[in-house]
Protein backbone atom coordinates (compact mmCIF):
# COMPACT_ATOMS: atom_id res chain seq x y z
CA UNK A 1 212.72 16.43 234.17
CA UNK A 2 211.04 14.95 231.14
CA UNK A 3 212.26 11.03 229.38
CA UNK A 4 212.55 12.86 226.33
CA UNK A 5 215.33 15.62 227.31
CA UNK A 6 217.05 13.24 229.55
CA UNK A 7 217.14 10.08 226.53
CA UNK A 8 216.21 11.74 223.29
CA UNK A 9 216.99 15.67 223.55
CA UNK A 10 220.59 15.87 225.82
CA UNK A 11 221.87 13.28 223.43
CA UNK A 12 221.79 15.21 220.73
CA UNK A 13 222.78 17.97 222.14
CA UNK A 14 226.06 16.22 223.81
CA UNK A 15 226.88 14.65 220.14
CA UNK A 16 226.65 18.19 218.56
CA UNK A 17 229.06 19.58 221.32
CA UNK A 18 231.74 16.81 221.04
CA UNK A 19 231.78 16.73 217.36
CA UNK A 20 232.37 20.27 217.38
CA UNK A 21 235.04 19.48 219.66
CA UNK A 22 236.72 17.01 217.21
CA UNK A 23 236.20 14.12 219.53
CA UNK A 24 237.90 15.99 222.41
CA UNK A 25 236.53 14.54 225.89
CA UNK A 26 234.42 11.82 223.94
CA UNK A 27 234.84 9.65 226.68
CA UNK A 28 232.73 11.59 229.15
CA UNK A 29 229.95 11.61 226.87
CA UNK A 30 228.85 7.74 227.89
CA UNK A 31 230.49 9.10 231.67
CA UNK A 32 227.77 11.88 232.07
CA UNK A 33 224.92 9.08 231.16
CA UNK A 34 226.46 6.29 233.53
CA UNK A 35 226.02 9.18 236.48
CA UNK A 36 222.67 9.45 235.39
CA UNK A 37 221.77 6.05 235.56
CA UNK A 38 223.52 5.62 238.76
CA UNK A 39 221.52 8.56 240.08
CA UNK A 40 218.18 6.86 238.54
CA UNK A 41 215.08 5.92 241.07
CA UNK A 42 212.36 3.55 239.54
CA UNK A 43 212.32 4.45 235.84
CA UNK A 44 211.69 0.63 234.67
CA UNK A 45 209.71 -1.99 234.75
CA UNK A 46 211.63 -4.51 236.75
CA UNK A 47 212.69 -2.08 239.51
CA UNK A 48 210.45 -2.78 241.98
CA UNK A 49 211.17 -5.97 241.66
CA UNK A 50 214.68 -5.92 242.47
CA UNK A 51 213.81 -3.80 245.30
CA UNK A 52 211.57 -7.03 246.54
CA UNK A 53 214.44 -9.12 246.28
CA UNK A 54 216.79 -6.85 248.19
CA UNK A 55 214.16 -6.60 251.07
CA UNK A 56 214.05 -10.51 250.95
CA UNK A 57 217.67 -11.00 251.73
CA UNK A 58 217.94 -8.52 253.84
CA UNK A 59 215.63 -10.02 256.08
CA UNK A 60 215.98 -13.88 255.51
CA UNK A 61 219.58 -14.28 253.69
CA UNK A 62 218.34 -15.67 250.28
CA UNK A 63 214.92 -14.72 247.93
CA UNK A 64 211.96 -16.77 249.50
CA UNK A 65 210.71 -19.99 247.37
CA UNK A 66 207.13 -17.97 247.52
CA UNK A 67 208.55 -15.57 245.11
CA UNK A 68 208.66 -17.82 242.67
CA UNK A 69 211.91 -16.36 241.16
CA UNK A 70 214.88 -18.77 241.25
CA UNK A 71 217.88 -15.85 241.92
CA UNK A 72 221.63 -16.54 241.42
CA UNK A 73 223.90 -17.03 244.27
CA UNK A 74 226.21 -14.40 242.78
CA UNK A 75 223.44 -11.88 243.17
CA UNK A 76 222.05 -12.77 246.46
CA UNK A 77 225.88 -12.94 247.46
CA UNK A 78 226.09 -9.45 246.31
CA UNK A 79 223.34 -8.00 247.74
CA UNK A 80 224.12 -9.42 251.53
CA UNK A 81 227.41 -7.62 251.14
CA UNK A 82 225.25 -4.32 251.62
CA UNK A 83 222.19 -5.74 253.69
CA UNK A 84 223.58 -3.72 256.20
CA UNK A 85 221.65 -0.62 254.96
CA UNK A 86 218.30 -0.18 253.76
CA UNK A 87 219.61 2.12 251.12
CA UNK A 88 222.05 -0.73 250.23
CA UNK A 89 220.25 -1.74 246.98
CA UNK A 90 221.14 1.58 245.54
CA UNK A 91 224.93 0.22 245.87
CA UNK A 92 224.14 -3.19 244.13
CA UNK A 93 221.93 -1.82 241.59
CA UNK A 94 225.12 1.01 240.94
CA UNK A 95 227.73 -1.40 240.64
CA UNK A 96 225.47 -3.57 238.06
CA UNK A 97 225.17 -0.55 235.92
CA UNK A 98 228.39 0.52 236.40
CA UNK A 99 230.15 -2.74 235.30
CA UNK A 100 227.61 -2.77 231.96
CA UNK A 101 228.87 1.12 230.86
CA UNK A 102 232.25 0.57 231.83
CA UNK A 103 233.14 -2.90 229.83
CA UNK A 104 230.98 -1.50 226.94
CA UNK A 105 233.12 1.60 227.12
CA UNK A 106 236.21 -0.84 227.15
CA UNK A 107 234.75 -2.48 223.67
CA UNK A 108 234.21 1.05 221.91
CA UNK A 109 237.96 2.07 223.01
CA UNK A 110 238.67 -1.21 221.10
CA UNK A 111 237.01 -0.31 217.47
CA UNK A 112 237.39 3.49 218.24
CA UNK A 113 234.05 3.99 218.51
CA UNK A 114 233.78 5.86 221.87
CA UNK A 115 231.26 8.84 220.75
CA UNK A 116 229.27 7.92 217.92
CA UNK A 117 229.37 4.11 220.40
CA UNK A 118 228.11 5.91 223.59
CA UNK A 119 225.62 8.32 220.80
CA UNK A 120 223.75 4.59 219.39
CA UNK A 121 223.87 3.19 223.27
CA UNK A 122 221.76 5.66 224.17
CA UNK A 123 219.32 6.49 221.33
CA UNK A 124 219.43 2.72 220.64
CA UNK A 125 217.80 2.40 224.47
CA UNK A 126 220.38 0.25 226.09
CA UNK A 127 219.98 2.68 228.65
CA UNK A 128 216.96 1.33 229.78
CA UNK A 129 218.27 -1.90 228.86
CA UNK A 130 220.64 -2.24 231.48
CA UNK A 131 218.44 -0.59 233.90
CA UNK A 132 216.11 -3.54 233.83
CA UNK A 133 217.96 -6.16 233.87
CA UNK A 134 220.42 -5.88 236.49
CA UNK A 135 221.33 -9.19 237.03
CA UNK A 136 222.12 -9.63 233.74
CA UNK A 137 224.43 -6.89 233.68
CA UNK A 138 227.37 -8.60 235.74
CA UNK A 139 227.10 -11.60 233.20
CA UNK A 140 227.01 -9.58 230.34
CA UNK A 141 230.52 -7.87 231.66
CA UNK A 142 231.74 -11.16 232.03
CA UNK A 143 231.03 -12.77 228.69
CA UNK A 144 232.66 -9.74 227.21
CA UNK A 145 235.68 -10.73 228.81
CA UNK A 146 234.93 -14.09 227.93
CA UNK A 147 234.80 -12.78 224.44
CA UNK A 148 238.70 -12.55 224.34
CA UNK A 149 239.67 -15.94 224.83
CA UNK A 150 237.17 -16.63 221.66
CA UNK A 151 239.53 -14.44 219.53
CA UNK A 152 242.44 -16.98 220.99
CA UNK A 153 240.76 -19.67 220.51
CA UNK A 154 241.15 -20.95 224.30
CA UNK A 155 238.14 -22.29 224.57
CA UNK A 156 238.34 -23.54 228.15
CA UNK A 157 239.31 -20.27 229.94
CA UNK A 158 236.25 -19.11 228.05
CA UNK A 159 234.05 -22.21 229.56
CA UNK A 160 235.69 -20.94 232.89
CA UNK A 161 234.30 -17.57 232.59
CA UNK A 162 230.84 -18.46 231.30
CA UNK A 163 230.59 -20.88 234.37
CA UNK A 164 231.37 -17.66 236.85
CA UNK A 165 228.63 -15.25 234.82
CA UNK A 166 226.28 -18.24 235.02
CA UNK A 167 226.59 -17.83 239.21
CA UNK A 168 224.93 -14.20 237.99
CA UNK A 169 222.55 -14.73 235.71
CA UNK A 170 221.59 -18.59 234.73
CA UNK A 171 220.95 -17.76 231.00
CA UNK A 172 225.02 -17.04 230.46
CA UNK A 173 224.65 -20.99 230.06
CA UNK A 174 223.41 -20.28 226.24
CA UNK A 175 227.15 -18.25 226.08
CA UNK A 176 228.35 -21.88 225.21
CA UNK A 177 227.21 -21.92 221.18
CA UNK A 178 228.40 -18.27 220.86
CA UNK A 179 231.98 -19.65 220.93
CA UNK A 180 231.33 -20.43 217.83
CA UNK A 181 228.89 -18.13 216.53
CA UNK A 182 231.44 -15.47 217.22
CA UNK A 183 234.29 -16.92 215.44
CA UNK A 184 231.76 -17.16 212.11
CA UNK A 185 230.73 -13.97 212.50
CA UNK A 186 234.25 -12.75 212.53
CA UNK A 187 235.39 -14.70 208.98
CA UNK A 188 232.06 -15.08 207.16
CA UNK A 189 231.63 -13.23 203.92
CA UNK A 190 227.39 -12.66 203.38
CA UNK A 191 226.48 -10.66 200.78
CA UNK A 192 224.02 -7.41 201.66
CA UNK A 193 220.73 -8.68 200.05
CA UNK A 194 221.24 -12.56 201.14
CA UNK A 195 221.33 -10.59 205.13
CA UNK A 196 218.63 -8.31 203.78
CA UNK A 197 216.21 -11.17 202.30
CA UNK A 198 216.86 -13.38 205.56
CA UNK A 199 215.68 -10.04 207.39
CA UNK A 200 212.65 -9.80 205.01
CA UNK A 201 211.31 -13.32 205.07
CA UNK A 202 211.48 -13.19 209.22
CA UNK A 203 209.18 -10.33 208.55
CA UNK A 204 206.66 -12.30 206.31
CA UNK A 205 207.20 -15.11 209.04
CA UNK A 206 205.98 -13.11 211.01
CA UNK A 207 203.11 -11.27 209.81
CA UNK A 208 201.86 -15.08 208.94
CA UNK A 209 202.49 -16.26 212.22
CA UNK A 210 204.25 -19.42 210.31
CA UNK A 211 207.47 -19.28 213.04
CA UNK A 212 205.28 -19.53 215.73
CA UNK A 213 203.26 -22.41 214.27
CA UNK A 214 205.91 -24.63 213.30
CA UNK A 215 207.81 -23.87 217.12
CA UNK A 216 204.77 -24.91 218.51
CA UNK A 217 204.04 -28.31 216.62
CA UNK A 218 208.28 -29.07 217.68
CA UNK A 219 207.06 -27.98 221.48
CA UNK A 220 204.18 -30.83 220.69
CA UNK A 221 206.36 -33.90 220.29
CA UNK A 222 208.45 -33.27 223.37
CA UNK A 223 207.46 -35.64 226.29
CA UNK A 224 206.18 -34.28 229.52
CA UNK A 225 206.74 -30.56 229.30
CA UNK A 226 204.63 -30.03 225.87
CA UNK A 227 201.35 -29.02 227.47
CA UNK A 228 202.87 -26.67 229.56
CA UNK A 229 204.68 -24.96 226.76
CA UNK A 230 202.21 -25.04 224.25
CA UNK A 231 200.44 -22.53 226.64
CA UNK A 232 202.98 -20.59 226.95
CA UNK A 233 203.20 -19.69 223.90
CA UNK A 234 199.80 -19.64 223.19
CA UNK A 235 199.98 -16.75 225.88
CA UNK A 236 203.14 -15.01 224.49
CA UNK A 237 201.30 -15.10 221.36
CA UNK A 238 198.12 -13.88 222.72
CA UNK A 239 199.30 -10.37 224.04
CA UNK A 240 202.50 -10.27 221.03
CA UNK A 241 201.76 -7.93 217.87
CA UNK A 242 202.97 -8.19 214.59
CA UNK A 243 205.73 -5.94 213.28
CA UNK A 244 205.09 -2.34 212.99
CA UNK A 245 206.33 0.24 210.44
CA UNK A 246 209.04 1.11 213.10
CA UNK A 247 210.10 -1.90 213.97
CA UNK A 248 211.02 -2.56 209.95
CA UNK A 249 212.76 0.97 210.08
CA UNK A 250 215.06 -0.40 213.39
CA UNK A 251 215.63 -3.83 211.56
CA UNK A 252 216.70 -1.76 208.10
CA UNK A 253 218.96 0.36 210.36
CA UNK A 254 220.75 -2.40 211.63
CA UNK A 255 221.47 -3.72 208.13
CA UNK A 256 222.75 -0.44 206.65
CA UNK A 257 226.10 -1.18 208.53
CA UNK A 258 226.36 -4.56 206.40
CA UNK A 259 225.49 -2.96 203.22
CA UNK A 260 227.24 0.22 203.32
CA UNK A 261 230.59 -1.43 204.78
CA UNK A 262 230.09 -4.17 202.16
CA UNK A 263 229.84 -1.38 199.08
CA UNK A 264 232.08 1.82 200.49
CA UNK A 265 234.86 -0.05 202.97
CA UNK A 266 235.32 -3.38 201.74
CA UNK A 267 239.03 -2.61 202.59
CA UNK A 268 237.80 -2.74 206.81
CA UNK A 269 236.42 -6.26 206.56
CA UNK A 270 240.14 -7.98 205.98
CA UNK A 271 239.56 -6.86 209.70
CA UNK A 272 237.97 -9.47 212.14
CA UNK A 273 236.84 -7.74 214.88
CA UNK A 274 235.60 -5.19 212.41
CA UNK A 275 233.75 -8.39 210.56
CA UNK A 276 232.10 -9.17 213.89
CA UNK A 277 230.16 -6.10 214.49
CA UNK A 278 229.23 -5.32 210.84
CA UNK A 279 228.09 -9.51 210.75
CA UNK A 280 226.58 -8.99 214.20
CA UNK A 281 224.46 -6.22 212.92
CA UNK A 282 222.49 -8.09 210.12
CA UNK A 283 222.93 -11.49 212.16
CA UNK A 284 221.19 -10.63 215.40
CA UNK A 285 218.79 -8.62 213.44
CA UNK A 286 217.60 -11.60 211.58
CA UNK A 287 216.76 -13.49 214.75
CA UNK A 288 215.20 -10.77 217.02
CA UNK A 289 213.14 -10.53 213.86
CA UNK A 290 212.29 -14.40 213.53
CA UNK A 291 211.33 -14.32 217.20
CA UNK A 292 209.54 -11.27 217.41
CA UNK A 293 206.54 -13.20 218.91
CA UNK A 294 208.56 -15.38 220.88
CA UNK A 295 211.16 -12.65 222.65
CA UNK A 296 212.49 -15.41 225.38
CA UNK A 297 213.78 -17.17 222.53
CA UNK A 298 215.70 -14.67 221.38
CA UNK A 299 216.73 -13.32 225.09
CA UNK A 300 220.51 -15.24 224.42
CA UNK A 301 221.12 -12.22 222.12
CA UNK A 302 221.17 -9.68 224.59
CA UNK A 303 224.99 -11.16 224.99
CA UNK A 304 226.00 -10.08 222.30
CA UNK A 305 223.82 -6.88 221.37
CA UNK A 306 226.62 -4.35 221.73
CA UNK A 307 228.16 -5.85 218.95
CA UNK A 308 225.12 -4.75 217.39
CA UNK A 309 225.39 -1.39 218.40
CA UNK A 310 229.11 -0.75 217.65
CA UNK A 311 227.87 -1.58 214.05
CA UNK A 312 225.73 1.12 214.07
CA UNK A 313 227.77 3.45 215.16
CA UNK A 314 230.72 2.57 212.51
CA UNK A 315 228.10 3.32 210.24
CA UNK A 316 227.25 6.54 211.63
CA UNK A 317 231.45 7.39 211.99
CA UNK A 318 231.57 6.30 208.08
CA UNK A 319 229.22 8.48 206.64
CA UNK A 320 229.90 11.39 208.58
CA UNK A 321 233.64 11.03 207.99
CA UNK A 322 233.01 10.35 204.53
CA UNK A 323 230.71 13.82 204.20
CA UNK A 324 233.45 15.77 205.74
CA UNK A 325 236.24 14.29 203.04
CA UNK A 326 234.12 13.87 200.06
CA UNK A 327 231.70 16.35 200.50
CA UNK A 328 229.68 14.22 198.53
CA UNK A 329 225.56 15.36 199.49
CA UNK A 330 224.44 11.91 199.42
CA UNK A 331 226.11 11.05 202.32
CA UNK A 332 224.89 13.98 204.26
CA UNK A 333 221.27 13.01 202.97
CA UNK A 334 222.18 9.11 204.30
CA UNK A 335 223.49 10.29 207.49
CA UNK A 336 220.52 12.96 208.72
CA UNK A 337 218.29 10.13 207.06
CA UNK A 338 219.49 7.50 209.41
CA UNK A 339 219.90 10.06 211.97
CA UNK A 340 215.86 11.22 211.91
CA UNK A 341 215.34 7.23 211.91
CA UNK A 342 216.59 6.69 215.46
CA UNK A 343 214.93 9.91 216.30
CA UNK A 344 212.03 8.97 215.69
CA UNK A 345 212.79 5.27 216.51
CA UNK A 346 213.69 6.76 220.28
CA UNK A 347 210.40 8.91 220.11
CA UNK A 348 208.14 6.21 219.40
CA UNK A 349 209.49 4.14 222.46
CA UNK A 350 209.53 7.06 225.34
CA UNK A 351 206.12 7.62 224.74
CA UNK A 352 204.64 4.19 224.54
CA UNK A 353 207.05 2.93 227.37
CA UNK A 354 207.16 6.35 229.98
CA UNK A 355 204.27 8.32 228.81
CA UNK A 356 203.85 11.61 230.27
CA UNK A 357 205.95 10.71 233.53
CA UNK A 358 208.60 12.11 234.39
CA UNK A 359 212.15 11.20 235.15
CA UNK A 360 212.79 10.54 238.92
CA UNK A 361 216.06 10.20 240.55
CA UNK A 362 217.58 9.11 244.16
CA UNK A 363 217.33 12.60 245.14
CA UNK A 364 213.46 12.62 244.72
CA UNK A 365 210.98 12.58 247.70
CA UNK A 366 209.91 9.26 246.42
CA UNK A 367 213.45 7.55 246.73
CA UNK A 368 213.48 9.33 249.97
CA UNK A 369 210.28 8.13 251.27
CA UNK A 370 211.23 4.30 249.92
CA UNK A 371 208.80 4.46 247.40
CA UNK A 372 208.58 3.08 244.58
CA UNK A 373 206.12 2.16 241.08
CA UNK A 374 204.83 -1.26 242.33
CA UNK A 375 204.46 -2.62 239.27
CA UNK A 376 203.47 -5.98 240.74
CA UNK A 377 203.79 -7.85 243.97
CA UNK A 378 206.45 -9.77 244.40
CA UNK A 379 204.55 -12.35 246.63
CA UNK A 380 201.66 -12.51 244.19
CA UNK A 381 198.43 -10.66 244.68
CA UNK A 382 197.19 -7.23 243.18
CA UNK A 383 199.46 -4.99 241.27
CA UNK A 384 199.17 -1.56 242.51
CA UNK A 385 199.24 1.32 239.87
CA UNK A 386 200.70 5.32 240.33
CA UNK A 387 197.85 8.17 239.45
CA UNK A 388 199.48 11.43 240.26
CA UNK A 389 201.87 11.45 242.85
CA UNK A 390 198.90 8.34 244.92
CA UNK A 391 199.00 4.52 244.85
CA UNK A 392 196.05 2.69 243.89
CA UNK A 393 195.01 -0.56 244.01
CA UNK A 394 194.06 -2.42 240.34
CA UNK A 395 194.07 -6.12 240.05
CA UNK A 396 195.13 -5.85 236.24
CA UNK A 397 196.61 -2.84 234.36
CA UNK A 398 197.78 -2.87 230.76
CA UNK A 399 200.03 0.39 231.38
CA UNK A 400 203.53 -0.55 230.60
CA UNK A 401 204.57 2.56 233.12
């Protein structure tokens, strides 16, 4: 089964057949994508890797220090609950993707969002997302909940709950400033070009490698831990590229919801929550474009992406809701416009991340057999590579499949 049915073609298909229900059974359209990542075998990057780990506890109880990955207690935790089995990972790695689709399902219930949400979570490749980074996943469920007792302004019950995602994944410990990056997002009143020009300069930053520069010569003055930054970056920077025509197209995308909300719906923005994910769109925009050359630096975002997403898709719910009232053909122009963006958006990354593979699940001789796209060894050492069905031995490979 080809990557670009099962992530570009079916959803399409599935958002066709729902809206011609009139949102009847919406809520099985994210379902029927949560079985099929459940039922997924090896289709990222990091998924050998997580198949190391399991092997490690299994055996010893914890990930060994020769790994050179410092894992969570809450994962290791996790995955000795089902060391039992050797087909116990595929139980860890289900709930992890289970808890991501159902608490983002939760949040789309909330803003009444659930198709045209589940519709952008998928073309928007959170899919794959939450595939790789499974860890993650658990904390990001959490800090959602967190997210609640930011609206009440409790802020320790939120500290509590950022402390018990931390125990998951140890970056939930940059949840802290979103306290209070939330709360501005959900009062702040930005005008549409002042988002739009922040976008635009981070571009120009950019292309001119100035960001990068000036982070560098900050790394510089900080004692002890400045050489071994400074090559760091000078290796992120090495193998980073400057922004392409379609990653412009994704950042203009994720503005529209500011600007058309902004010009069209003023009247939804007297609503906070609303606020937050039309704020959250521009907002998180502007920094995964500032740090486009520096992506760890802009990792803390991932918390808070689906906000991101949900303002897409009350875009997309707006203009096709305003077509069917007004009848008005700009908005069907605006709508299949955006809509042929993310098309080709999705397009663009299936074949530069899968290629010509296709897409394998735990029902597949190779899930059967245990194997699995070694990607790289866990321990160190060569980095194996797939060639038709064989595994071959290469010491470096630029394939990102």
């Amino acid at each position: 089964m080809s990557y670009y049915f099962v992530y570009l073609i079916l959803p399409l298909i599935l958002l066709f057949l729902f809206l011609c229900l009139k949102n009847r059974y919406s809520k099985y359209y994210l379902f029927l994508f949560c079985i099929l990542s459940l039922i997924s075998y090896d289709n990222v990057t990091d998924y050998a890797m997580y198949v190391g780990f399991f092997k490690q506890i299994q055996q010893y109880g914890s990930i060994s220090v020769a790994s050179g990955k410092l894992v969570e207690p809450g994962w290791v935790f996790l995955n000795n609950l089902f060391a039992f089995s050797k087909w116990g990972y595929l139980v860890v790695f289900g709930i992890s993707i289970f808890c991501a689709y159902y608490m983002f399902y939760k949040q789309a219930i909330k803003y009444d969002l659930v198709l045209w949400g589940a519709f952008v979570f998928i073309i928007f490749g959170m899919i794959v997302k939450h595939e790789n980074v499974l860890r993650q996943n658990i904390a990001i469920a959490i800090a959602y909940i967190s997210f609640e007792f930011v609206y009440k302004k409790s802020f320790f019950k939120f500290l509590i709950l950022v402390a018990i995602a931390t125990f998951f994944h140890y970056s939930s410990i940059t949840l802290v400033p979103f306290y209070f990056v939330i709360q501005y997002l959900s009062r702040a009143r930005v005008k549409p070009l002042v988002s739009l020009l922040f976008i635009l300069l981070g571009i120009v930053l950019v292309h001119l490698n100035l960001f990068s520069i000036i982070f560098k010569n900050i790394i510089a003055i900080i004692p002890y831990y400045n050489e071994y930054y400074a090559e760091l970056i000078d290796a992120v920077m090495e193998n980073s590229s400057k922004i392409g025509l379609t990653g412009i197209i994704g950042a203009l995308i994720s503005w529209l919801p500011h600007w058309y909300v902004s010009k069209y719906h003023k009247e939804l923005l007297d609503d906070k929550k609303i606020k937050l994910i039309v704020n959250s769109s521009w907002f998180i925009t502007v920094f995964t474009v500032w740090f486009y050359q520096l992506p760890f630096l802009s990792r803390p975002f991932d918390f808070i992406m689906w906000f991101k997403v949900l303002g897409i898709a009350l875009l997309m719910k707006l203009l096709y809701s305003d077509y069917r009232i007004k009848k008005n053909p700009n908005h069907a122009i605006m709508i299949m416009s955006v809509m042929m963006n993310l098309i080709i958006l999705r397009f663009y990354f299936i074949y530069g991340y899968y290629g010509n593979y296709n897409y394998k699940t735990v029902f597949g001789k190779q899930c059967q057999k245990q194997e699995y796209y070694k990607r790289f060894d866990l321990l160190g050492g060569e980095k194996p590579n797939e060639r038709d069905g064989k595994y071959t031995m290469k010491t470096k490979s630029k394939n990102k499949f």
